[in-house]
Protein backbone atom coordinates (compact mmCIF):
# COMPACT_ATOMS: atom_id res chain seq x y z
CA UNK A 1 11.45 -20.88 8.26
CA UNK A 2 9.21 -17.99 7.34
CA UNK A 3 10.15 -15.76 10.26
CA UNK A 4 13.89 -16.71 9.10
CA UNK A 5 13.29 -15.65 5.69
CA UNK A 6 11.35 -12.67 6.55
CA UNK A 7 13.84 -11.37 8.57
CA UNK A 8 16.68 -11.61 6.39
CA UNK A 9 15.16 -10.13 3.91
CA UNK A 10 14.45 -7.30 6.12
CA UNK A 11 17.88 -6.75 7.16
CA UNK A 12 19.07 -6.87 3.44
CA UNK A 13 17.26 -4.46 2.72
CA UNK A 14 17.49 -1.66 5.71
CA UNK A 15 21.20 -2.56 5.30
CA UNK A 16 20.87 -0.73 1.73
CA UNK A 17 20.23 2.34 4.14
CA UNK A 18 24.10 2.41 4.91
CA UNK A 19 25.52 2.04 1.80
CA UNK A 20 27.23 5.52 0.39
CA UNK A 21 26.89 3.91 -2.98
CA UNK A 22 23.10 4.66 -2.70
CA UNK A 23 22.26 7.31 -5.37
CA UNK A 24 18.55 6.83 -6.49
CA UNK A 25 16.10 8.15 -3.56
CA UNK A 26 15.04 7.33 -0.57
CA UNK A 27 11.39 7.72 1.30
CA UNK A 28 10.18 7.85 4.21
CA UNK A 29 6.23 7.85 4.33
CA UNK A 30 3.13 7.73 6.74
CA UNK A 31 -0.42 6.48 5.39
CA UNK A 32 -3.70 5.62 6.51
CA UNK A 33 -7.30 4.98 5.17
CA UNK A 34 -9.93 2.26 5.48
CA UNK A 35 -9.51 -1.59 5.75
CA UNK A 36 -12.51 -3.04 4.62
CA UNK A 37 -13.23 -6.61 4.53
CA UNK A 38 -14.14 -8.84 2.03
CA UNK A 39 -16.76 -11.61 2.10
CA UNK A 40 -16.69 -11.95 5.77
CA UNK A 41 -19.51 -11.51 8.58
CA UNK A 42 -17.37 -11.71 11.36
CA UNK A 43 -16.14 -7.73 11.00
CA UNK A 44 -16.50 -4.43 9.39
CA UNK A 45 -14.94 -1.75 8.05
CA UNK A 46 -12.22 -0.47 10.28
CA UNK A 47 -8.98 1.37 9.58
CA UNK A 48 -5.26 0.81 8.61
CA UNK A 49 -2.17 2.89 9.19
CA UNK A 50 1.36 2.83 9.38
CA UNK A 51 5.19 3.69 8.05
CA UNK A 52 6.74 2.36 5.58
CA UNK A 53 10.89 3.46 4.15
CA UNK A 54 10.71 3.15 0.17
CA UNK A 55 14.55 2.16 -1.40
CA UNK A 56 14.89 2.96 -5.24
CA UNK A 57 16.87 -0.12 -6.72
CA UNK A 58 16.67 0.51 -9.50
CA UNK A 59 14.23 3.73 -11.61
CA UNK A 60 11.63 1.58 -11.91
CA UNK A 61 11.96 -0.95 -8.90
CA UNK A 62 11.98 0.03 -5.56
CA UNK A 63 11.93 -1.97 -2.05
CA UNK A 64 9.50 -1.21 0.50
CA UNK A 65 9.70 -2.50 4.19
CA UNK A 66 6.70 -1.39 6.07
CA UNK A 67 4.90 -1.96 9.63
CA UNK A 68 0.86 -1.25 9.50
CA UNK A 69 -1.65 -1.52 11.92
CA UNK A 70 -5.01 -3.33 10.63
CA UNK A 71 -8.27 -2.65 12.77
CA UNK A 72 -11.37 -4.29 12.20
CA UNK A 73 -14.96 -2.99 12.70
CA UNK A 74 -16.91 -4.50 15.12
CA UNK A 75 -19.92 -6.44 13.57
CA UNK A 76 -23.56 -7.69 14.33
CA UNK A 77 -24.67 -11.35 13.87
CA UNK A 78 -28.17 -13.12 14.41
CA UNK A 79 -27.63 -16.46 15.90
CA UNK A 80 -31.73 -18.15 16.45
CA UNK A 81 -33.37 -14.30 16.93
CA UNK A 82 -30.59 -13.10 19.10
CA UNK A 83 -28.28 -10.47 17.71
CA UNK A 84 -24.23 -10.88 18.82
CA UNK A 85 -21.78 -7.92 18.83
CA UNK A 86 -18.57 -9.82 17.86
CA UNK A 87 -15.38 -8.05 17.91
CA UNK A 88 -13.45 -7.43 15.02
CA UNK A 89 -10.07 -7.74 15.75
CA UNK A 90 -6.34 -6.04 15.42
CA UNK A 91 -3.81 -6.83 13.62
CA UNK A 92 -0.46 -5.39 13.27
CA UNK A 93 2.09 -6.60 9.84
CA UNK A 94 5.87 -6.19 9.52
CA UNK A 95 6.29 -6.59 6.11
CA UNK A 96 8.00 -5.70 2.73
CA UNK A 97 6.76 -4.52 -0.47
CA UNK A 98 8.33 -4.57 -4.01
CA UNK A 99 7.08 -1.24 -6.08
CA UNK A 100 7.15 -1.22 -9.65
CA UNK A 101 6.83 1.69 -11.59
CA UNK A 102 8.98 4.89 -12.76
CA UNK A 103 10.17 5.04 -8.99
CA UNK A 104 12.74 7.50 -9.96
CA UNK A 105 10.82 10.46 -11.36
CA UNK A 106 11.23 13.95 -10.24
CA UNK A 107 7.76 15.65 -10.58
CA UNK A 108 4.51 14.98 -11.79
CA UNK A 109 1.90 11.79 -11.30
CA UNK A 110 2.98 8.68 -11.69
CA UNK A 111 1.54 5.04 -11.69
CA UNK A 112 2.92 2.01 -9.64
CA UNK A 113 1.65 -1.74 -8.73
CA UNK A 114 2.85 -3.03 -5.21
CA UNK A 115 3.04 -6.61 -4.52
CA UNK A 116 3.77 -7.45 -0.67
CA UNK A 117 4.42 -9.85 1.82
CA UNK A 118 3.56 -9.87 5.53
CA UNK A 119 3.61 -11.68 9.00
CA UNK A 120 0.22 -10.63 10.43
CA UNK A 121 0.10 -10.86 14.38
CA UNK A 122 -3.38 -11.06 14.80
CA UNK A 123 -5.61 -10.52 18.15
CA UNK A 124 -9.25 -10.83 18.45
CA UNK A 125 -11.69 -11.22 21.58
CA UNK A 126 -12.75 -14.90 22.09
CA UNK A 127 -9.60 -16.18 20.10
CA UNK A 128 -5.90 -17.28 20.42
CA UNK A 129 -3.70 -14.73 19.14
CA UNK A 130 -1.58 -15.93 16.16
CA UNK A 131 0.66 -14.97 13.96
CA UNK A 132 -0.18 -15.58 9.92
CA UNK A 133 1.67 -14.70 6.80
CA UNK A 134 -0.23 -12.40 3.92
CA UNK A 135 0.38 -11.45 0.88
CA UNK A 136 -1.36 -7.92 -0.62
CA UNK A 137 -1.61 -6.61 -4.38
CA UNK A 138 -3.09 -3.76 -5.92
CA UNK A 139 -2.39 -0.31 -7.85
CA UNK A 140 -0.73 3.12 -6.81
CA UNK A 141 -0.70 6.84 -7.32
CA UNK A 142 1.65 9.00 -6.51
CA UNK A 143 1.76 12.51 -6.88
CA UNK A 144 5.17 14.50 -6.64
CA UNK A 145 4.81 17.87 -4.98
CA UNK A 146 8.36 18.92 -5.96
CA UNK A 147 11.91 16.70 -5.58
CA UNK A 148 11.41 16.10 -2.33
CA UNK A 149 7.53 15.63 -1.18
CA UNK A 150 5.12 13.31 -2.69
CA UNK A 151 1.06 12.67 -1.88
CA UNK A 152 -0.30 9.17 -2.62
CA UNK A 153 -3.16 6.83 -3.05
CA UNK A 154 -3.00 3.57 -3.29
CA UNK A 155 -5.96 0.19 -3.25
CA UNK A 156 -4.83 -3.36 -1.86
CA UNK A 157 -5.82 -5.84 -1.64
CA UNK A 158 -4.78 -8.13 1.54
CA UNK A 159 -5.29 -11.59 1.92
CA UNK A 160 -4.30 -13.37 4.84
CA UNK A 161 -3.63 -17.00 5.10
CA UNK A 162 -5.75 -18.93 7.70
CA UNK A 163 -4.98 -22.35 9.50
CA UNK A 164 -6.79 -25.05 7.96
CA UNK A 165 -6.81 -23.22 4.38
CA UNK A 166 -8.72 -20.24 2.86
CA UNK A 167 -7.93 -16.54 3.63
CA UNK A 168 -9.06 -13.37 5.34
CA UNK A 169 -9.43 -10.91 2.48
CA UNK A 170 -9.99 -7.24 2.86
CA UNK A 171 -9.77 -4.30 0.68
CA UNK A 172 -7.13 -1.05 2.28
CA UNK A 173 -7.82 2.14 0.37
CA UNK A 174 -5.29 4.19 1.71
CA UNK A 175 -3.69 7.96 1.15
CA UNK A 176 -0.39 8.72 2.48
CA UNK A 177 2.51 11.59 2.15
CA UNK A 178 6.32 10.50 1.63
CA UNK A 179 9.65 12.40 1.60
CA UNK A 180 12.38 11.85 -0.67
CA UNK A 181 16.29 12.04 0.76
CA UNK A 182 19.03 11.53 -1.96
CA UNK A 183 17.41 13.91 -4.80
């Protein structure tokens, strides 16, 4: 049912792509930074990346589906005297992202919040590999370089449902460049 939901969701939006009715803009962005966890002995800090198309609704809502790639640091554990290198993990997230801000603005800085939703397929050494949804919140900065280019900054934070309750949380710091079609 989540997979189902997810995915048409996803094709509602890319289908947006098509429409000539489309006048607000359009991005298309890299990022990367750290993904730091939160709480948790079993990893460290590690890094994030990925793409992600941004689709102006409205100017100052704007759709976000994105695919990111989560690595965990590896981390040491004492277990009776003995220390244990224990694997961090991957994880890679198809997901979309509702923006809200002044998403239409030429130039200048402006301030956003991004609230997402994920499926997390998740691999680690020693474990089953599963799939888990996630949810992620936090604040962003964007910086417009002119109509078309922007620079920006933005701090999640990702928390990631686990099977018998609780959640992986971790903390993505991330900078990233996008570029505007439609202005």
């Amino acid at each position: 049912m989540k997979k189902c939901f997810f995915w048409s969701v996803f094709v509602f939006v890319m289908g947006g792509l098509c429409s000539p009715a489309v006048a607000l803009p359009v991005g298309i962005g890299a990022f990367a930074g750290l993904n730091m966890p939160i709480v948790q002995d079993d990893a460290g800090t590690g890094s994030l990346y990925g793409a992600r198309v941004r689709l102006a609704v409205i100017p100052f809502l704007a759709v976000e589906p994105t695919l990111t790639f989560f690595n965990q640091g590896d981390a040491t554990t004492e277990v009776r005297g003995e220390e244990y290198e224990l694997d961090g993990g991957k994880s890679t997230a198809l997901g979309v992202n509702v923006i809200m801000g002044s998403v239409g603005t030429p130039v200048g800085l402006r301030f956003y919040n991004v609230i997402g939703i994920a499926s997390h397929a998740m691999k680690q050494e020693g474990t089953e590999d599963e799939s888990r949804l996630a949810v992620s919140i936090g604040p962003g900065l964007e910086a417009k370089l002119g109509t078309q280019l922007a620079l920006n900054v933005e701090t999640r934070l990702h928390m990631i449902s686990l099977e018998g309750g609780g959640a992986r949380k971790n903390l993505g710091l991330t900078g990233g460049l996008m570029y505007y079609v439609g202005h």
